[in-house]
N, C-alpha and C. Protein backbone atom coordinates (compact mmCIF):
# COMPACT_ATOMS: atom_id res chain seq x y z
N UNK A 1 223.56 -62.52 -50.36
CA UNK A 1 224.28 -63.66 -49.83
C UNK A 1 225.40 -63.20 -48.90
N UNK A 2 225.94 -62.01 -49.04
CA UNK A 2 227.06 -61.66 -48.46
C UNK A 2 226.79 -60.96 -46.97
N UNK A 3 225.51 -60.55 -46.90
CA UNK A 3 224.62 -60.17 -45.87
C UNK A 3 224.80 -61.40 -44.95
N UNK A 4 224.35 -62.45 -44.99
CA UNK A 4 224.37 -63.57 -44.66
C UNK A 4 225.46 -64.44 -43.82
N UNK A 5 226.56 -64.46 -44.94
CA UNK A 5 228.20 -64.90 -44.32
C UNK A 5 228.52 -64.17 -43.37
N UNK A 6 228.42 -63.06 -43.68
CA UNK A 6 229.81 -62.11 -42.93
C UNK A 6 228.83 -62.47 -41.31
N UNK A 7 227.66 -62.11 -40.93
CA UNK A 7 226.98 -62.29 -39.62
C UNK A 7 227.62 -63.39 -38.84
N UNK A 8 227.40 -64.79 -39.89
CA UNK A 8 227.16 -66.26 -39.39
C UNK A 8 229.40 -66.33 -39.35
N UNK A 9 230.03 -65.35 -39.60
CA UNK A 9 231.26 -65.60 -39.69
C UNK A 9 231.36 -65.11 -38.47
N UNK A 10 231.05 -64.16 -38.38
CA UNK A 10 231.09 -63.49 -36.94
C UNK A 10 230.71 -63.84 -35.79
N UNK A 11 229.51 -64.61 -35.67
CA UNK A 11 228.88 -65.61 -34.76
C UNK A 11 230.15 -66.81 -34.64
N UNK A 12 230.48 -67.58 -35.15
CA UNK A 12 231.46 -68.43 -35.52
C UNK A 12 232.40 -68.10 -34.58
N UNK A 13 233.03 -67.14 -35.14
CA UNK A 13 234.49 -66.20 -34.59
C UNK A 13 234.44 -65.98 -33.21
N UNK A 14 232.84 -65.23 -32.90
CA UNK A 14 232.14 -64.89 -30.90
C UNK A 14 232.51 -66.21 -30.49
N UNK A 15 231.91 -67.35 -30.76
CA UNK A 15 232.30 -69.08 -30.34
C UNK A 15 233.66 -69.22 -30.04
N UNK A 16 234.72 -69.31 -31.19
CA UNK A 16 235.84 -69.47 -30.80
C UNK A 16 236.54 -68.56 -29.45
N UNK A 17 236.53 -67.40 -29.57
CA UNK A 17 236.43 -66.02 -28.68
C UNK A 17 235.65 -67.10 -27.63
N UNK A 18 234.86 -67.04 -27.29
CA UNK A 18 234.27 -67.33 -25.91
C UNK A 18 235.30 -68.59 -25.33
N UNK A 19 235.15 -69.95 -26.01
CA UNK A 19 235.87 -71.00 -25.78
C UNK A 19 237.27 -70.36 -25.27
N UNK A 20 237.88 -69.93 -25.82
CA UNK A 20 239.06 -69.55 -25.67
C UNK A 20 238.92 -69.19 -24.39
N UNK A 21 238.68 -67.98 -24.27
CA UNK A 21 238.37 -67.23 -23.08
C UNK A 21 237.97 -68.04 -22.00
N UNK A 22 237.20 -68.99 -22.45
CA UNK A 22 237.14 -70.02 -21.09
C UNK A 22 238.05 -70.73 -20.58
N UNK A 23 238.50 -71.49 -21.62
CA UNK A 23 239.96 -72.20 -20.85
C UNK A 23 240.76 -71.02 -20.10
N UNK A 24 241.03 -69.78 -20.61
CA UNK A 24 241.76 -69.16 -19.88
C UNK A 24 241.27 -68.54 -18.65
N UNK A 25 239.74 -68.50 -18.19
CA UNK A 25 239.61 -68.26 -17.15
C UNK A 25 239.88 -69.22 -16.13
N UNK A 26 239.81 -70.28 -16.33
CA UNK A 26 240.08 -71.57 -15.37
C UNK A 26 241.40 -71.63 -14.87
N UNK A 27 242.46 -70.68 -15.74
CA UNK A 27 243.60 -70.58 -14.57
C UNK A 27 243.63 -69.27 -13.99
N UNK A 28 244.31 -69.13 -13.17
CA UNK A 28 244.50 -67.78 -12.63
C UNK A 28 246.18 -68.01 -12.76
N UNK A 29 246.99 -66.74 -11.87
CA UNK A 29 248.09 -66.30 -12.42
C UNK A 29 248.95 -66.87 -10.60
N UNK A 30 249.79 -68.00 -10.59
CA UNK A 30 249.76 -68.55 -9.08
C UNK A 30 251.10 -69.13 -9.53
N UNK A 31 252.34 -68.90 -8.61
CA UNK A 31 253.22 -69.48 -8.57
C UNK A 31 254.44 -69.02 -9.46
N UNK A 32 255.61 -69.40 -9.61
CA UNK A 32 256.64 -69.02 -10.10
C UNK A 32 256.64 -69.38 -11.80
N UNK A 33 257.01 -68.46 -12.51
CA UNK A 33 257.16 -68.46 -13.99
C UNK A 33 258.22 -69.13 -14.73
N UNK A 34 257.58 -69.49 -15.90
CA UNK A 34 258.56 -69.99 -16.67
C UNK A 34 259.95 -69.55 -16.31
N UNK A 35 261.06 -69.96 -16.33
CA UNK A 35 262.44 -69.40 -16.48
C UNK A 35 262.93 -69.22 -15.39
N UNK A 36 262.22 -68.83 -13.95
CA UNK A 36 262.61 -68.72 -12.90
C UNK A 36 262.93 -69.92 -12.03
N UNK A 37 264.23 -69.26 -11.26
CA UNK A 37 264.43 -70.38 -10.40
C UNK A 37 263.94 -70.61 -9.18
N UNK A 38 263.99 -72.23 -9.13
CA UNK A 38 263.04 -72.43 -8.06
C UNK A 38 264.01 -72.27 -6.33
N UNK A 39 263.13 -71.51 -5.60
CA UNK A 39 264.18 -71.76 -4.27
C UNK A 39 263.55 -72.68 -3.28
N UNK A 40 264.15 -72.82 -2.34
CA UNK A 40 263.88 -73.87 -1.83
C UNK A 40 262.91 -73.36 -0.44
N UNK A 41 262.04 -74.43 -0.19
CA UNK A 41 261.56 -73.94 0.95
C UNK A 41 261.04 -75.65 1.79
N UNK A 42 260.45 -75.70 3.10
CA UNK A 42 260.27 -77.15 3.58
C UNK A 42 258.97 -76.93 3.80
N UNK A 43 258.81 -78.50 4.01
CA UNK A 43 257.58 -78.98 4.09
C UNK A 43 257.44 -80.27 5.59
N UNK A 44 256.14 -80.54 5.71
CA UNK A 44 256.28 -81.20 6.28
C UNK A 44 255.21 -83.03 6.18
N UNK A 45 256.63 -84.47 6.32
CA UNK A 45 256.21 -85.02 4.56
C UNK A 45 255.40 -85.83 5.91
N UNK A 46 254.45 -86.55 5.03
CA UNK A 46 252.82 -87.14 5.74
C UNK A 46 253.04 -88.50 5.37
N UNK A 47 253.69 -88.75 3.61
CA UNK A 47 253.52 -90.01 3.63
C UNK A 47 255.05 -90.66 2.87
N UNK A 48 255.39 -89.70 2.87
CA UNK A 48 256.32 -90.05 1.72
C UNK A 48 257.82 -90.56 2.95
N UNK A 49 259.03 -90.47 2.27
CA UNK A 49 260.16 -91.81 3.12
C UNK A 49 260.41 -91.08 4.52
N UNK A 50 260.30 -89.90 4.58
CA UNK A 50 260.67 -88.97 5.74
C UNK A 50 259.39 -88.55 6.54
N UNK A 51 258.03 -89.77 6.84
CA UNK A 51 257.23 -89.13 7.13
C UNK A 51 256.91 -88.44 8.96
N UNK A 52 256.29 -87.54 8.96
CA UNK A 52 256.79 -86.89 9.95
C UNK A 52 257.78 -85.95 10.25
N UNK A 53 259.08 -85.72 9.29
CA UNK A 53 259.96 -84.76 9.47
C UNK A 53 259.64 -83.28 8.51
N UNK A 54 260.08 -82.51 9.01
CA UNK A 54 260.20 -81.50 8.36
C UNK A 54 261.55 -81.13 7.44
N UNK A 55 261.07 -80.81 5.91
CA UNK A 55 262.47 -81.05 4.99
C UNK A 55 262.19 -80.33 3.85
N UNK A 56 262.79 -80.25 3.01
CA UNK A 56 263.27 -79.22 1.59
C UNK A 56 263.49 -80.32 0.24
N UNK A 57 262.18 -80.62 0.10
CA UNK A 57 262.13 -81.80 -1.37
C UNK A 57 262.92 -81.18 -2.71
N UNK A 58 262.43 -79.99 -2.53
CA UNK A 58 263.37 -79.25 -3.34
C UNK A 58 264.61 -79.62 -3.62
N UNK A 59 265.33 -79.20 -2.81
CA UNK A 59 266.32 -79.63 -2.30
C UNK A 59 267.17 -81.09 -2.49
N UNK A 60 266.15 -81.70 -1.75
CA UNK A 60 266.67 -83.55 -1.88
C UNK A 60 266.76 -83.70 -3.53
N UNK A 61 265.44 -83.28 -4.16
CA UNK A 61 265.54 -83.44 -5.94
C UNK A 61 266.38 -83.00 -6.78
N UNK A 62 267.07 -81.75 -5.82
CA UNK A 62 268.37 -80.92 -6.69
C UNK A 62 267.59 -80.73 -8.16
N UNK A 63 268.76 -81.28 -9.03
CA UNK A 63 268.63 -80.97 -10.26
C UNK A 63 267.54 -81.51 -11.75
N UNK A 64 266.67 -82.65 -10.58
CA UNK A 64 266.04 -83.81 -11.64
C UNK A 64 264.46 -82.61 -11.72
N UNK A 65 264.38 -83.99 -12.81
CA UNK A 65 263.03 -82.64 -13.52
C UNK A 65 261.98 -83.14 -12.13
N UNK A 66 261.13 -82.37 -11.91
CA UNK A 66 260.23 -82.47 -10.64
C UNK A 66 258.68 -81.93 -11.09
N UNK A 67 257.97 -82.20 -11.02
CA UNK A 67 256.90 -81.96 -10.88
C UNK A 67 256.02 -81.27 -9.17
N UNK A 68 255.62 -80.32 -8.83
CA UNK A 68 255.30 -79.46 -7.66
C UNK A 68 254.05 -79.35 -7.65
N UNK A 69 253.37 -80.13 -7.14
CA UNK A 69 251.79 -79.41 -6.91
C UNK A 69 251.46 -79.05 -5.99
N UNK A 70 250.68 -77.95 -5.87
CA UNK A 70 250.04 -76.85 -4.36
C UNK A 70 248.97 -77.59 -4.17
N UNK A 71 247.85 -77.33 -3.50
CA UNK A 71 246.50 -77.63 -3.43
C UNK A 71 246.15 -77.40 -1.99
N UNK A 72 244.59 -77.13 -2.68
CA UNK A 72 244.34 -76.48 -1.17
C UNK A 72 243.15 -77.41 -0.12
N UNK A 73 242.72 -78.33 -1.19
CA UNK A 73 241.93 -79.29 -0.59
C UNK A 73 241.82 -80.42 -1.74
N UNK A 74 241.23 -81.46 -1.76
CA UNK A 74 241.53 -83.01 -2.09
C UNK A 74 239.87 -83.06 -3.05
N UNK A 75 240.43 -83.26 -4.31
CA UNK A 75 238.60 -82.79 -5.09
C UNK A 75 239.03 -84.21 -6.23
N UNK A 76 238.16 -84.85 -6.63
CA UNK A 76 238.09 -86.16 -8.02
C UNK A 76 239.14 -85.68 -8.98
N UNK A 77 239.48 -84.54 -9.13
CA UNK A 77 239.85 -83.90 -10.43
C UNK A 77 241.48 -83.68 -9.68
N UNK A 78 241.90 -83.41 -8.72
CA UNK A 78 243.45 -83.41 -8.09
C UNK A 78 243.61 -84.81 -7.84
N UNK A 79 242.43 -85.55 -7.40
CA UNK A 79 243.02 -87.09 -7.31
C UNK A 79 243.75 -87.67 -8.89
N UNK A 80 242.93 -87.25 -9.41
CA UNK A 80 243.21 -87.92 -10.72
C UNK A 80 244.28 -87.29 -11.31
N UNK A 81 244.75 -85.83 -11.39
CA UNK A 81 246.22 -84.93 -11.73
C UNK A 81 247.31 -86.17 -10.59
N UNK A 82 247.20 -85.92 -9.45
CA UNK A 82 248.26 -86.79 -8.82
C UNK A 82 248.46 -87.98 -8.83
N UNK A 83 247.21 -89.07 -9.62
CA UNK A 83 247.44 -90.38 -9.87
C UNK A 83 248.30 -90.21 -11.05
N UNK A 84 248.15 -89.22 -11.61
CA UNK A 84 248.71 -89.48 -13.40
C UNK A 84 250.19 -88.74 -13.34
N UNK A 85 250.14 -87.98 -12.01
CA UNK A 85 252.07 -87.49 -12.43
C UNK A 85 252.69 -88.87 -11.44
N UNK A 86 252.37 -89.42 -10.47
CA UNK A 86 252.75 -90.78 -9.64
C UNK A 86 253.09 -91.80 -10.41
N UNK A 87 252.06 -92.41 -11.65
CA UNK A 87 252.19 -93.12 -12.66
C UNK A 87 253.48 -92.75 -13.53
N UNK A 88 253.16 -90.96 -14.12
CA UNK A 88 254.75 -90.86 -14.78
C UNK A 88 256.06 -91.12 -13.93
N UNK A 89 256.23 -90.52 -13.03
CA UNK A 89 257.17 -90.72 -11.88
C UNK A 89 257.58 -91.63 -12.28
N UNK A 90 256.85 -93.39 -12.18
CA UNK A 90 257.35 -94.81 -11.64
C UNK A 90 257.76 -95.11 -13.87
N UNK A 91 257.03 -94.74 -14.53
CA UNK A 91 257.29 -94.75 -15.72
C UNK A 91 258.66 -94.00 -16.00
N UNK A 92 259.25 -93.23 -15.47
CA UNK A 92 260.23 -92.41 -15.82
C UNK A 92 261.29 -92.22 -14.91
N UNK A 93 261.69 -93.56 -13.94
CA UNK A 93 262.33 -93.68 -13.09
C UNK A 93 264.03 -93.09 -14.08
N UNK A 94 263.83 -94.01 -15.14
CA UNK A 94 265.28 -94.24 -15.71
C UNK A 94 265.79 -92.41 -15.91
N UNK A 95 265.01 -91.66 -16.49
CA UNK A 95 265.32 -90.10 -16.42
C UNK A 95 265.45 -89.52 -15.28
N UNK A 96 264.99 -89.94 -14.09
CA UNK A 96 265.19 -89.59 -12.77
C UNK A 96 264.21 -88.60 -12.12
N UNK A 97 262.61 -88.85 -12.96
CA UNK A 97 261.76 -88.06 -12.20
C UNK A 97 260.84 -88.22 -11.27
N UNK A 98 261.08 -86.65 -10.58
CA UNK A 98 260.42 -86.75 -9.33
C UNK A 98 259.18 -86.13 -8.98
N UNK A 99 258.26 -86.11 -7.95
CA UNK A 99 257.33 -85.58 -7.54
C UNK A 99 256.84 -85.17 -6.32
N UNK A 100 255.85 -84.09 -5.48
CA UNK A 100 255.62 -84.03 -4.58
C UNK A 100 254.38 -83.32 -4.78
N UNK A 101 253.55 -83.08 -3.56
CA UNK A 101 252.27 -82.60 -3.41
C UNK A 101 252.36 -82.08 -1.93
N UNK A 102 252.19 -80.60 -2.07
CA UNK A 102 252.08 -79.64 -0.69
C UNK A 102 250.44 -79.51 -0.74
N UNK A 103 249.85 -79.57 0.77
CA UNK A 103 248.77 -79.23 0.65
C UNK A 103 249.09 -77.92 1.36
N UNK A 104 248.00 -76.92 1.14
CA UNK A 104 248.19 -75.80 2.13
C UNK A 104 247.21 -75.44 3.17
N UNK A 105 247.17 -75.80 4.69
CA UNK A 105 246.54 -75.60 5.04
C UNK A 105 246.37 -74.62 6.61
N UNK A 106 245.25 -74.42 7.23
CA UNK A 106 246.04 -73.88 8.40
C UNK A 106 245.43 -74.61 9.55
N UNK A 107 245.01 -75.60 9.29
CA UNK A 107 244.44 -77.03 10.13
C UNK A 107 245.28 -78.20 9.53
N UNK A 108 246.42 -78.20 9.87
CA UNK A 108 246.90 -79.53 9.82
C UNK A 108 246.59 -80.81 10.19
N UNK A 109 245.68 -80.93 11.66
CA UNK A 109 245.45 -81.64 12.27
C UNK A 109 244.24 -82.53 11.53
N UNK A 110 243.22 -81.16 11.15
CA UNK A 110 242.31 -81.95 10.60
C UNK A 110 242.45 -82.65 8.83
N UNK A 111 243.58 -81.81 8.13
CA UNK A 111 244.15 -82.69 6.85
C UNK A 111 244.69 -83.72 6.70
N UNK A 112 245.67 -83.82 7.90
CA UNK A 112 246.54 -84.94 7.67
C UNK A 112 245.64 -86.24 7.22
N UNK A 113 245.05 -86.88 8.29
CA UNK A 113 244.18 -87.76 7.91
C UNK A 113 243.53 -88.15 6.75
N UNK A 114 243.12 -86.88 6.59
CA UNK A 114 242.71 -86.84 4.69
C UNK A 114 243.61 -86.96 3.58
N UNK A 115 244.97 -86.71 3.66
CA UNK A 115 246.48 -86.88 2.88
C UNK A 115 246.51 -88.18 2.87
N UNK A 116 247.12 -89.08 4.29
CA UNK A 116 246.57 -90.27 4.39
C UNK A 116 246.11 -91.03 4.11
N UNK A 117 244.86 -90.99 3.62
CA UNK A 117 243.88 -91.95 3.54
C UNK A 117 243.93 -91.91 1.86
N UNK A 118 243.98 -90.61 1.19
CA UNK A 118 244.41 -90.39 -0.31
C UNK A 118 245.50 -90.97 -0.89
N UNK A 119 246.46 -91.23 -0.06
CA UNK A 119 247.31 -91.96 -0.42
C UNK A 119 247.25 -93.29 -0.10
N UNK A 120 246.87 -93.98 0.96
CA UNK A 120 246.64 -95.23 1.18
C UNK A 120 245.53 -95.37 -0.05
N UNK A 121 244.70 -95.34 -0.20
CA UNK A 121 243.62 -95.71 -1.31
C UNK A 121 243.96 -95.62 -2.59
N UNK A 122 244.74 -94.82 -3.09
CA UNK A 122 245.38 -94.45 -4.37
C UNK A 122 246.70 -95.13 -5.20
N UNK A 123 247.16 -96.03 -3.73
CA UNK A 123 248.09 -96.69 -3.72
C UNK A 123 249.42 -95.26 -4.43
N UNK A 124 249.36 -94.21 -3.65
CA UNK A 124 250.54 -93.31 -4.34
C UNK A 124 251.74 -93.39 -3.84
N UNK A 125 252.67 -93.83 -4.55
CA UNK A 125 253.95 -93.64 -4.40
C UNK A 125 254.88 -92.48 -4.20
N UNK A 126 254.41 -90.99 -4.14
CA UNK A 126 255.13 -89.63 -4.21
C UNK A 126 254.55 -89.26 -2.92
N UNK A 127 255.69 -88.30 -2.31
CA UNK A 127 255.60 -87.96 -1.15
C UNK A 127 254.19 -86.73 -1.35
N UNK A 128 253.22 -86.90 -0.29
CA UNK A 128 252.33 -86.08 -0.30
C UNK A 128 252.58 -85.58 1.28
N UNK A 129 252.47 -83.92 1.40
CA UNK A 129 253.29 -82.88 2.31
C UNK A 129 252.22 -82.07 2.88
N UNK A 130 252.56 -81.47 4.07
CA UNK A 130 251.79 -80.29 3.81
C UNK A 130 252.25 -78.86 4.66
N UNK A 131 252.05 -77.66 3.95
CA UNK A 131 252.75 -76.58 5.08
C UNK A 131 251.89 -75.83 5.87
N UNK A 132 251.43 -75.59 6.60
CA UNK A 132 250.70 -75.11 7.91
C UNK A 132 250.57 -73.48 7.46
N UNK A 133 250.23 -73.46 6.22
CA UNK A 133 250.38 -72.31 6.02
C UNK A 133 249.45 -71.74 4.81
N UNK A 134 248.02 -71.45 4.32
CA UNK A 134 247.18 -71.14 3.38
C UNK A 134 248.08 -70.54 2.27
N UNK A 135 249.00 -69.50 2.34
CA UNK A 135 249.91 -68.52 1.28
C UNK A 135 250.39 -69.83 1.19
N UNK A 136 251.15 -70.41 1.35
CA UNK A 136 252.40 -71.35 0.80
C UNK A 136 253.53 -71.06 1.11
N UNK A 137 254.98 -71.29 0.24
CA UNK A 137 256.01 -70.25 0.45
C UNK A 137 255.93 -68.81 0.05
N UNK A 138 256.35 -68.09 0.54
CA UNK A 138 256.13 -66.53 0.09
C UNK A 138 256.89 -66.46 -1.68
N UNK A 139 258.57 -66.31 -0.97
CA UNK A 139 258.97 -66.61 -2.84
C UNK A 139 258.08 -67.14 -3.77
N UNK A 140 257.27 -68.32 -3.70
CA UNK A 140 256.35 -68.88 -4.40
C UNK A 140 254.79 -68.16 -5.14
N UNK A 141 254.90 -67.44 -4.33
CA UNK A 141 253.55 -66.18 -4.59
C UNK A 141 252.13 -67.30 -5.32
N UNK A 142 252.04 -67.94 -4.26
CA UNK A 142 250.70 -69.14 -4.52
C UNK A 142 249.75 -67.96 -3.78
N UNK A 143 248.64 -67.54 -5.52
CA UNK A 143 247.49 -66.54 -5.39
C UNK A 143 246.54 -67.75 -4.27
N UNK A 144 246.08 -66.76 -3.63
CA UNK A 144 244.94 -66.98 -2.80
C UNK A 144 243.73 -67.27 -4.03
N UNK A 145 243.69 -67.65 -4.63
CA UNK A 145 242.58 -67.32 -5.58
C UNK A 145 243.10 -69.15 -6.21
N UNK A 146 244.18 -69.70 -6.03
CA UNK A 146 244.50 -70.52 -6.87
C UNK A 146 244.06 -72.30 -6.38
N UNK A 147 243.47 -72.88 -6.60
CA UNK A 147 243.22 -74.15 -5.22
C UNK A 147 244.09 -75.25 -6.11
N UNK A 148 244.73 -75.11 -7.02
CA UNK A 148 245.71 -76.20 -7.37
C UNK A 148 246.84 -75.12 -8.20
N UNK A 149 248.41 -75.39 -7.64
CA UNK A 149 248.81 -74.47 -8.76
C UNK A 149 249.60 -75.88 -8.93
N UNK A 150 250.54 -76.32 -10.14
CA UNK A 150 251.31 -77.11 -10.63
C UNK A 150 252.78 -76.08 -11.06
N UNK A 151 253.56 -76.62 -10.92
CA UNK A 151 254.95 -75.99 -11.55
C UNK A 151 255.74 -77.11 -11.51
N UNK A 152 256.17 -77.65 -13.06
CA UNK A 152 257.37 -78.32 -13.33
C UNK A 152 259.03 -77.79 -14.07
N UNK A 153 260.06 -78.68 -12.93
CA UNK A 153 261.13 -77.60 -13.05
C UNK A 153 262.16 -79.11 -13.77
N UNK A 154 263.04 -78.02 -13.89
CA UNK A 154 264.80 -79.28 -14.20
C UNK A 154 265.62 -78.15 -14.29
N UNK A 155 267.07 -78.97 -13.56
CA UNK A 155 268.24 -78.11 -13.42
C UNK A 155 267.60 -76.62 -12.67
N UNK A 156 266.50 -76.98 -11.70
CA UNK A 156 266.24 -75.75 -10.98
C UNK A 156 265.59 -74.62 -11.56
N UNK A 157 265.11 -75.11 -12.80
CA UNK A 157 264.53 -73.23 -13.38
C UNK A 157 262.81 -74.21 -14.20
N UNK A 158 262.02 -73.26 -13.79
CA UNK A 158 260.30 -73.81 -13.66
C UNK A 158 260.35 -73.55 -15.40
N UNK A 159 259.93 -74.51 -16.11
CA UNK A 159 259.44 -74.67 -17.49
C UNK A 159 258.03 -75.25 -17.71
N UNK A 160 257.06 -75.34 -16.59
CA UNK A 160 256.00 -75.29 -16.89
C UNK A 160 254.98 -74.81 -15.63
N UNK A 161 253.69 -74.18 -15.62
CA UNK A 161 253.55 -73.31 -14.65
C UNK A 161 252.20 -73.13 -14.93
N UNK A 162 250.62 -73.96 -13.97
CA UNK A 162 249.63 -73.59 -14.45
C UNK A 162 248.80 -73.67 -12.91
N UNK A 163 247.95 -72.87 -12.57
CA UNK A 163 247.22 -72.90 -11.86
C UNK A 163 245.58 -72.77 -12.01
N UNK A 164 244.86 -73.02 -11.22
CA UNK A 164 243.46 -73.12 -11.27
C UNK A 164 242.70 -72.84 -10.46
N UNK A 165 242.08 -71.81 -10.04
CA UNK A 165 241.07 -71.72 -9.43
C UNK A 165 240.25 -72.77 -9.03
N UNK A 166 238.87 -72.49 -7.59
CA UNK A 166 238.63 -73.20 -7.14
C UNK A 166 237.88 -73.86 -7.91
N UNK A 167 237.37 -75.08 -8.10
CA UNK A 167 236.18 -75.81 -8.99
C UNK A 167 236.66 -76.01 -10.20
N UNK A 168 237.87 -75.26 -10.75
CA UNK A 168 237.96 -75.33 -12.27
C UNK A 168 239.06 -76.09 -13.21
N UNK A 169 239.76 -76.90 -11.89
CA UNK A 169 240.71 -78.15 -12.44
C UNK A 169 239.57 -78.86 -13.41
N UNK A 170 239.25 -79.38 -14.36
CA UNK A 170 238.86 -80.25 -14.96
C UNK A 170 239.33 -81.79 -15.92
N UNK A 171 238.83 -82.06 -15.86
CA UNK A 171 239.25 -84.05 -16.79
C UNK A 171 240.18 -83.24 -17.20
N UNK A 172 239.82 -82.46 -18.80
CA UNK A 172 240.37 -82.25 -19.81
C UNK A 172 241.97 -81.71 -19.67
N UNK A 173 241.53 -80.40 -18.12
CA UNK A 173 242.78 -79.91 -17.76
C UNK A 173 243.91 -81.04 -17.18
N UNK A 174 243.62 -82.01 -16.79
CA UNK A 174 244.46 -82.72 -15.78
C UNK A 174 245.31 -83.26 -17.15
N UNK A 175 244.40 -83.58 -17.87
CA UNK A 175 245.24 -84.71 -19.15
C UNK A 175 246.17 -83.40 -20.11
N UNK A 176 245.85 -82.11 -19.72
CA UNK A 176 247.07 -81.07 -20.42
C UNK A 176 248.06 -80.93 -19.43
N UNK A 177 247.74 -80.34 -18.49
CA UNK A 177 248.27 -80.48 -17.84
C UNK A 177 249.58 -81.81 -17.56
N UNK A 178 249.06 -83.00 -17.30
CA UNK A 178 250.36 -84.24 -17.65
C UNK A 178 250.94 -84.07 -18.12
N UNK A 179 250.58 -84.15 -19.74
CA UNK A 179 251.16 -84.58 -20.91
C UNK A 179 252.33 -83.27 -20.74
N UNK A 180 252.41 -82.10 -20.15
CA UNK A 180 253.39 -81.61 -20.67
C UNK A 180 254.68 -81.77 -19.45
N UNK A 181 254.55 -82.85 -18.84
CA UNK A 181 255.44 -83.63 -18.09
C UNK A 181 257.03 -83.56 -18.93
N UNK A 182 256.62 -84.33 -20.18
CA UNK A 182 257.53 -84.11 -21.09
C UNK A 182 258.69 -82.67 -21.71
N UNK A 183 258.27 -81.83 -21.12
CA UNK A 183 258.76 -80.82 -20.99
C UNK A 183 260.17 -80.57 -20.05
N UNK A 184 259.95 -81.48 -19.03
CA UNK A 184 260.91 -81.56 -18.02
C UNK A 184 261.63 -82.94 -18.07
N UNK A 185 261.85 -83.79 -19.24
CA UNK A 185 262.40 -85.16 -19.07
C UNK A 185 263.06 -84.88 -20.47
N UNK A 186 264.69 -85.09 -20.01
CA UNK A 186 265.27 -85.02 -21.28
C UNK A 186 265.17 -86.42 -22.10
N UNK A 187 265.49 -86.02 -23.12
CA UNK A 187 265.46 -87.30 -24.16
C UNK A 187 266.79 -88.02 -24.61
């Protein structure tokens, strides 16, 4: 009998081991870490109150908890991450949080339109940006490898920090991803 267990325990154990290992391949390592502070860098905003200028959201947000998303192109699975931090946003006015979305690209001309139209259809309320630039900000160290990174900050120092490779944002990730919104909204 003991022949038996110990195999089918081990098989068991390979399962968990694999799962695991999967969620963690779906991020890669993109953007600024826990604890670090965020510096500032500009963007240039598409839809949001300053559209058309070039500016430092960073900046304007100062000290309120913020939510930062990179992205490198517009997929079901980023629509749905940026409908659900837009929603917290307007839910969490009274704490004072904020949001933005940089796309990164090195065809502006041909994104904008597509920012646009994502936001007109989505009915989104958060400024959606973009920098003319595939790396991102440099300080920022957004991996080439990463097609969505997220980083949420308050009082300027990043307390949450996940990125994803291309294809591998998923449902499941977007709804972990949110929920730890709460991380950055005091109580």
């Amino acid at each position: 009998m003991l022949k038996v267990v110990v195999p089918s325990l081990a098989l068991i154990l390979a399962g968990f081991v694999a799962v695991s290992a999967a969620e963690k391949s779906a991020e890669v390592e993109s953007g600024l870490k826990p604890g670090t502070f965020v510096p500032a860098y500009h963007v240039r905003d598409i839809t949001g109150p300053k559209k058309g200028e070039t500016l430092c959201y960073r900046c304007r947000y100062g000290s309120k908890p913020v939510v930062n998303i990179f992205a490198r192109e517009i997929t079901p699975e980023l629509t749905a991450l940026i409908k659900d931090v837009d929603k917290q946003v307007g839910e969490n006015k009274d704490k004072k949080m904020s949001a933005f979305v940089v796309f990164l690209s090195d065809d502006a001309d041909n994104m904008e339109p597509k920012i646009k139209e994502l936001a007109k259809k989505n009915k989104l309320t958060i400024p959606l940006t973009i920098i003319e630039d595939v790396a991102g900000p440099e300080e920022y160290k957004i991996s080439k490898d990463a097609d969505v990174t997220v980083m949420m900050w308050v009082e300027s120092e990043v307390k949450v920090n996940h990125a994803f490779g291309k294809g591998k944002l998923k449902k499941e990730n977007v709804k972990k991803v949110a929920a730890e919104t709460k991380k950055i909204l005091a109580d």
